[in-house]
C-alpha atoms as a PDB file:
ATOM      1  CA  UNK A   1      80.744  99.611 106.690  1.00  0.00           C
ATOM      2  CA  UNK A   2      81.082  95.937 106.768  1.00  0.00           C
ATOM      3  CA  UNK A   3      83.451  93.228 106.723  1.00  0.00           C
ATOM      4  CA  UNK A   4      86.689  95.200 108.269  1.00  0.00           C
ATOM      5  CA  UNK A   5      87.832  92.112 110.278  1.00  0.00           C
ATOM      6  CA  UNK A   6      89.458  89.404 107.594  1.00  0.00           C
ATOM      7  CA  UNK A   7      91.075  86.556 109.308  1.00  0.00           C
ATOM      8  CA  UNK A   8      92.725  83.470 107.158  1.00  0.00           C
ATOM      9  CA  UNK A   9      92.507  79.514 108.474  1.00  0.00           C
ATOM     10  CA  UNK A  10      90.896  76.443 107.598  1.00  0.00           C
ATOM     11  CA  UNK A  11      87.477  76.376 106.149  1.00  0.00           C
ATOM     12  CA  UNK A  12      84.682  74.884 107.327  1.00  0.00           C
ATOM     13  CA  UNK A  13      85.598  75.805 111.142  1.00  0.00           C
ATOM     14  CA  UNK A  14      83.461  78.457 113.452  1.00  0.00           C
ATOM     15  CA  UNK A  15      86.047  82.055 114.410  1.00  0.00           C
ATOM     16  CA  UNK A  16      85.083  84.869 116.285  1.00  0.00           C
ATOM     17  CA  UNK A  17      86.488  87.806 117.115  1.00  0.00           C
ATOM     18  CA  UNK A  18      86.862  90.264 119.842  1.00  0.00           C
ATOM     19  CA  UNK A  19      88.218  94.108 119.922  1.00  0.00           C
ATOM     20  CA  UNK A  20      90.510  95.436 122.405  1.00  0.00           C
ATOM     21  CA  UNK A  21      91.609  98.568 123.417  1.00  0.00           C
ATOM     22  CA  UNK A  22      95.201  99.904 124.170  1.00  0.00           C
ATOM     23  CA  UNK A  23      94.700  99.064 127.561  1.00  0.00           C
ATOM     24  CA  UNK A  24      93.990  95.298 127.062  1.00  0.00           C
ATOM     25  CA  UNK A  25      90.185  96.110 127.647  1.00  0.00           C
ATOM     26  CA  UNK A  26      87.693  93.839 125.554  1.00  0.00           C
ATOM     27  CA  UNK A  27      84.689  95.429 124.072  1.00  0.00           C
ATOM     28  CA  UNK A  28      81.407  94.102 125.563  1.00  0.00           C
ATOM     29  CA  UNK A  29      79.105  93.831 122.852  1.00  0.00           C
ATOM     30  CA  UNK A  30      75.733  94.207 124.045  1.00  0.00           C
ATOM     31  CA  UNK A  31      77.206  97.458 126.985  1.00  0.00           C
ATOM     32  CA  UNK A  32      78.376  99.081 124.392  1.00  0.00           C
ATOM     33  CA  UNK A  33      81.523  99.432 126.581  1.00  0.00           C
ATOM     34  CA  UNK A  34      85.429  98.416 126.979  1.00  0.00           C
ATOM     35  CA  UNK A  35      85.707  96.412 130.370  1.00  0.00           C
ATOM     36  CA  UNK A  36      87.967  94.639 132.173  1.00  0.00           C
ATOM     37  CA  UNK A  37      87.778  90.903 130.363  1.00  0.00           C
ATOM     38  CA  UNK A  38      85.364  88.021 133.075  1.00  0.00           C
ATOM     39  CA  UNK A  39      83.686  91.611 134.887  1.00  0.00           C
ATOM     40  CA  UNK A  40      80.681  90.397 136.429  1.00  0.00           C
ATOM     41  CA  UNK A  41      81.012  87.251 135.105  1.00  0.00           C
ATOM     42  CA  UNK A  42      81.304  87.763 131.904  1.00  0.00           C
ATOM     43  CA  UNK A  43      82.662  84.834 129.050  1.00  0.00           C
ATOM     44  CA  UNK A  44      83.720  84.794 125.470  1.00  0.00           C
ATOM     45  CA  UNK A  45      80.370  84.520 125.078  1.00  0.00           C
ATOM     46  CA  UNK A  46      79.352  88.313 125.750  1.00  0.00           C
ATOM     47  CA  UNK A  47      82.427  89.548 123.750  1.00  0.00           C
ATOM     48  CA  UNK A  48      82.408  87.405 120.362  1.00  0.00           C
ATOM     49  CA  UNK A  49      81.926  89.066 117.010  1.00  0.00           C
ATOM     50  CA  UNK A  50      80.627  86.490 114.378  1.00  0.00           C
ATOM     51  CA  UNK A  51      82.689  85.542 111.549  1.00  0.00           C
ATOM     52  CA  UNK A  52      81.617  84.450 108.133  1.00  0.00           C
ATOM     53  CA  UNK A  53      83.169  81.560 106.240  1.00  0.00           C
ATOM     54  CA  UNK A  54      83.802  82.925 102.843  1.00  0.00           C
ATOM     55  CA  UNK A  55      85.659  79.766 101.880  1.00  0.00           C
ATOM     56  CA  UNK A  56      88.916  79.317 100.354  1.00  0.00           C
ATOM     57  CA  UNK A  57      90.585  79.625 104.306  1.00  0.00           C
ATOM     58  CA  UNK A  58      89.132  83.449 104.448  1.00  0.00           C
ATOM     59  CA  UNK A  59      86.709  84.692 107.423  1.00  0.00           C
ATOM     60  CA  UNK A  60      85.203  88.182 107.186  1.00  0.00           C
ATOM     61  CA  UNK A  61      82.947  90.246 110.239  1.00  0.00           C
ATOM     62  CA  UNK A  62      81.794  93.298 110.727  1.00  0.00           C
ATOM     63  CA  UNK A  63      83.655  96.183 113.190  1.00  0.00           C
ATOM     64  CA  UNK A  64      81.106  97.472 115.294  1.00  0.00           C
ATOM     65  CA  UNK A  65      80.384 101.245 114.211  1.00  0.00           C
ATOM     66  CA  UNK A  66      80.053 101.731 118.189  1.00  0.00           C
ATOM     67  CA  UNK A  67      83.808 101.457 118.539  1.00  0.00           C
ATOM     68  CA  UNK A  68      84.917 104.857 119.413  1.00  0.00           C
ATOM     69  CA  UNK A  69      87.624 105.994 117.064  1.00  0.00           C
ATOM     70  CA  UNK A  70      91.324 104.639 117.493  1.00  0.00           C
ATOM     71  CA  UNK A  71      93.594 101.903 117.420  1.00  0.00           C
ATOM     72  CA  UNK A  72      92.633  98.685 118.161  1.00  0.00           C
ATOM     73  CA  UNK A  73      93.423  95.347 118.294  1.00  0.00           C
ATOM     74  CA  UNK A  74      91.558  92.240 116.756  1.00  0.00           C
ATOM     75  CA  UNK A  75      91.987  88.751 118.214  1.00  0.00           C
ATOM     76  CA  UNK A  76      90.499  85.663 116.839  1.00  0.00           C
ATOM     77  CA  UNK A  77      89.636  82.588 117.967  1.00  0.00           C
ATOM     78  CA  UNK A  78      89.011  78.842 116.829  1.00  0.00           C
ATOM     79  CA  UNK A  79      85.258  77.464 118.551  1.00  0.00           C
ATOM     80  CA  UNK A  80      85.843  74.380 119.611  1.00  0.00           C
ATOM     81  CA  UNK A  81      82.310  74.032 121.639  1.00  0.00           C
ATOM     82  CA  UNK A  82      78.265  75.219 120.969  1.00  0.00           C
ATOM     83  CA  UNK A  83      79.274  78.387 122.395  1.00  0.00           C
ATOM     84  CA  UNK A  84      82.459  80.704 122.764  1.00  0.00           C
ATOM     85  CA  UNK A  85      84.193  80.130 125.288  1.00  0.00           C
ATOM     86  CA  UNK A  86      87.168  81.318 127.287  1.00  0.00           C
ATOM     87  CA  UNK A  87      90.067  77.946 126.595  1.00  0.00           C
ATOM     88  CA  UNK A  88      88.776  78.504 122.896  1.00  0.00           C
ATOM     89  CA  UNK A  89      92.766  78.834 121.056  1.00  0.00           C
ATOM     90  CA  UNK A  90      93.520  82.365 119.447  1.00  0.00           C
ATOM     91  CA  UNK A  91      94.325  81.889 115.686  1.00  0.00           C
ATOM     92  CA  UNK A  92      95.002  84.943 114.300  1.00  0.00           C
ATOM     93  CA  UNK A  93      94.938  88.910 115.257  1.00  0.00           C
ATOM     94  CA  UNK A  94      95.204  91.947 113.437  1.00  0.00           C
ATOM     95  CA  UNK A  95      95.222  95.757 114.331  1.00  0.00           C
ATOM     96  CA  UNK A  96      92.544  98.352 113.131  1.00  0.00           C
ATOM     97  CA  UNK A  97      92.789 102.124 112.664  1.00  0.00           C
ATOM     98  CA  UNK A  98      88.907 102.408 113.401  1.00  0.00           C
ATOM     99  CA  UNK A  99      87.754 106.111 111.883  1.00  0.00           C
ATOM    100  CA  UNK A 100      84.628 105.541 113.688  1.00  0.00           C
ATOM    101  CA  UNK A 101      82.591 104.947 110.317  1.00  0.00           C
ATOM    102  CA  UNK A 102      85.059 102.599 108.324  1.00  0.00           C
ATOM    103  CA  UNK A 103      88.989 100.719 108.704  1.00  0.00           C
ATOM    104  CA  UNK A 104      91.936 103.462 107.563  1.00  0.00           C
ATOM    105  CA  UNK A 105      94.282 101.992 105.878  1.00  0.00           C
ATOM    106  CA  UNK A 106      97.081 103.814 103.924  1.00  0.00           C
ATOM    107  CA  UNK A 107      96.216 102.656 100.871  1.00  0.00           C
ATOM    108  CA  UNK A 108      92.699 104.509 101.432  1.00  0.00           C
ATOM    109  CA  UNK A 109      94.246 107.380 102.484  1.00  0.00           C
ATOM    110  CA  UNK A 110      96.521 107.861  99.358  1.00  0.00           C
ATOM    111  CA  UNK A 111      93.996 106.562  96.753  1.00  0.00           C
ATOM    112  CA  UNK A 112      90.931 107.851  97.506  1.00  0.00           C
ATOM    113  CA  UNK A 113      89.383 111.544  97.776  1.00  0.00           C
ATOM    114  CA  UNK A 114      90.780 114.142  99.949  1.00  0.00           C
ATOM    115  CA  UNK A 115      89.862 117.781 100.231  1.00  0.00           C
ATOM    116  CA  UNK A 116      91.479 120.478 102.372  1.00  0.00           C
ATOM    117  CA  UNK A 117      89.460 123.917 103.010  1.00  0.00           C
ATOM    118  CA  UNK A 118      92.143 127.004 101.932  1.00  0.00           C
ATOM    119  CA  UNK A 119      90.545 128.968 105.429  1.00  0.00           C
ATOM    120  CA  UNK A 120      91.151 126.509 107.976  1.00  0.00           C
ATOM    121  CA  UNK A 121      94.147 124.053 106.612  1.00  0.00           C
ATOM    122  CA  UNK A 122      91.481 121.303 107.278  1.00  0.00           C
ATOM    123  CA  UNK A 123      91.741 118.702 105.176  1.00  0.00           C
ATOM    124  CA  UNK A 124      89.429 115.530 105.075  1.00  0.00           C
ATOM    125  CA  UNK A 125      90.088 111.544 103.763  1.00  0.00           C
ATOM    126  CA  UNK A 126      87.144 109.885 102.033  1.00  0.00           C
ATOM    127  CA  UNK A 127      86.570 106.542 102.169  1.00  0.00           C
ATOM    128  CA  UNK A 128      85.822 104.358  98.489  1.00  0.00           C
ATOM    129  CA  UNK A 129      82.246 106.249  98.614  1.00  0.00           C
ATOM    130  CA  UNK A 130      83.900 109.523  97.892  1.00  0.00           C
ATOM    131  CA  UNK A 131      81.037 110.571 101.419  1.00  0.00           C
ATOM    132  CA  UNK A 132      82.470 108.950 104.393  1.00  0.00           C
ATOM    133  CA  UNK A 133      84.989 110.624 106.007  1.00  0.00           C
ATOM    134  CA  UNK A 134      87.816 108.465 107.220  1.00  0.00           C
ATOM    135  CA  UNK A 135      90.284 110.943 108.859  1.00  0.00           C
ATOM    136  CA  UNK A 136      90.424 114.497 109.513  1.00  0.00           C
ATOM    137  CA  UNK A 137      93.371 116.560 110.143  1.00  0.00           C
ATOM    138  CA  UNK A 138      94.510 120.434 110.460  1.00  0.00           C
ATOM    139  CA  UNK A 139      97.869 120.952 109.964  1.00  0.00           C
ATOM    140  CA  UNK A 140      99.218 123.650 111.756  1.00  0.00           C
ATOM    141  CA  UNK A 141     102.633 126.042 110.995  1.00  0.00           C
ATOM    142  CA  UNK A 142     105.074 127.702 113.398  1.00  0.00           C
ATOM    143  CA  UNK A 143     108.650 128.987 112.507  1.00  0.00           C
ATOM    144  CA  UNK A 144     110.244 126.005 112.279  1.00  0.00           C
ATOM    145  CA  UNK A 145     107.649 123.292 112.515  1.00  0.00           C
ATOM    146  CA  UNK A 146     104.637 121.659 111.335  1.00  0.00           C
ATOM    147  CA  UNK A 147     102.157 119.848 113.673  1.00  0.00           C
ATOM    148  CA  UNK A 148      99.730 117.373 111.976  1.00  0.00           C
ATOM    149  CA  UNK A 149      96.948 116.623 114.771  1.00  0.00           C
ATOM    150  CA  UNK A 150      94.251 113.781 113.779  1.00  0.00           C
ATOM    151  CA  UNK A 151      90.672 114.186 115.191  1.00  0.00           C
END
């Protein structure tokens, strides 16, 4: 997938992003891993994503596909110097539903392909490829409930 993070301010400026978890964690980019933001030493620096200037006040970068799957949250911020750095001023944030392969969104979910196998109750969102799979989910049925579980 690609461009998942969208952020809107000024062109002609230099945003980044960075992903946290639930816990406040920040990704670290190159460990592959959600830490504790400054551990061992660590700056903005080893947690920026890149983001593009598409013009017209619109940023777009990628989501890494590393992310485990959940919720996150997206933070951006404005570069003011050669490098980010940790005074840089947040200017926008968003949350993502991160499948593990694309963004969920609603609109995805109700729009695009879905299939549900009759044996199992399983029943699987496609992303716009009609081959991704966004969400999976087995409802199950008791006497007087019904439990939807994602996975």
């Amino acid at each position: 997938m690609a461009n998942e993070i969208h952020a809107n301010y000024a062109s002609g400026n230099t945003l980044y992003a960075v992903v946290r978890d639930s816990a406040g964690n920040v990704w670290y980019v190159s460990g592959q891993i959600f830490e504790a933001w400054g551990t061992s030493g660590r700056t903005a620096d080893d947690y920026d994503i890149g983001l593009t200037d598409k013009s017209g006040s619109r940023y777009v970068g990628n989501f890494d596909g590393n992310v485990p799957t959940g919720i996150y949250s997206v933070q951006v911020f404005l570069q003011t110097g050669a490098n980010p750095a940790d005074g840089d001023s947040l200017v926008a944030d968003d949350d993502i539903f991160w499948s593990g392969t694309g963004r969920v969104t609603a609109d995805k979910l109700l729009a695009n392909k879905a299939v549900q196998t009759k044996s199992t109750g399983e029943i699987r969102y496609y992303d716009d490829d009609g081959q991704t799979v966004l969400l999976t989910h087995t409802p199950t049925d008791a006497e007087a409930t019904i439990t939807r579980t994602p996975s």
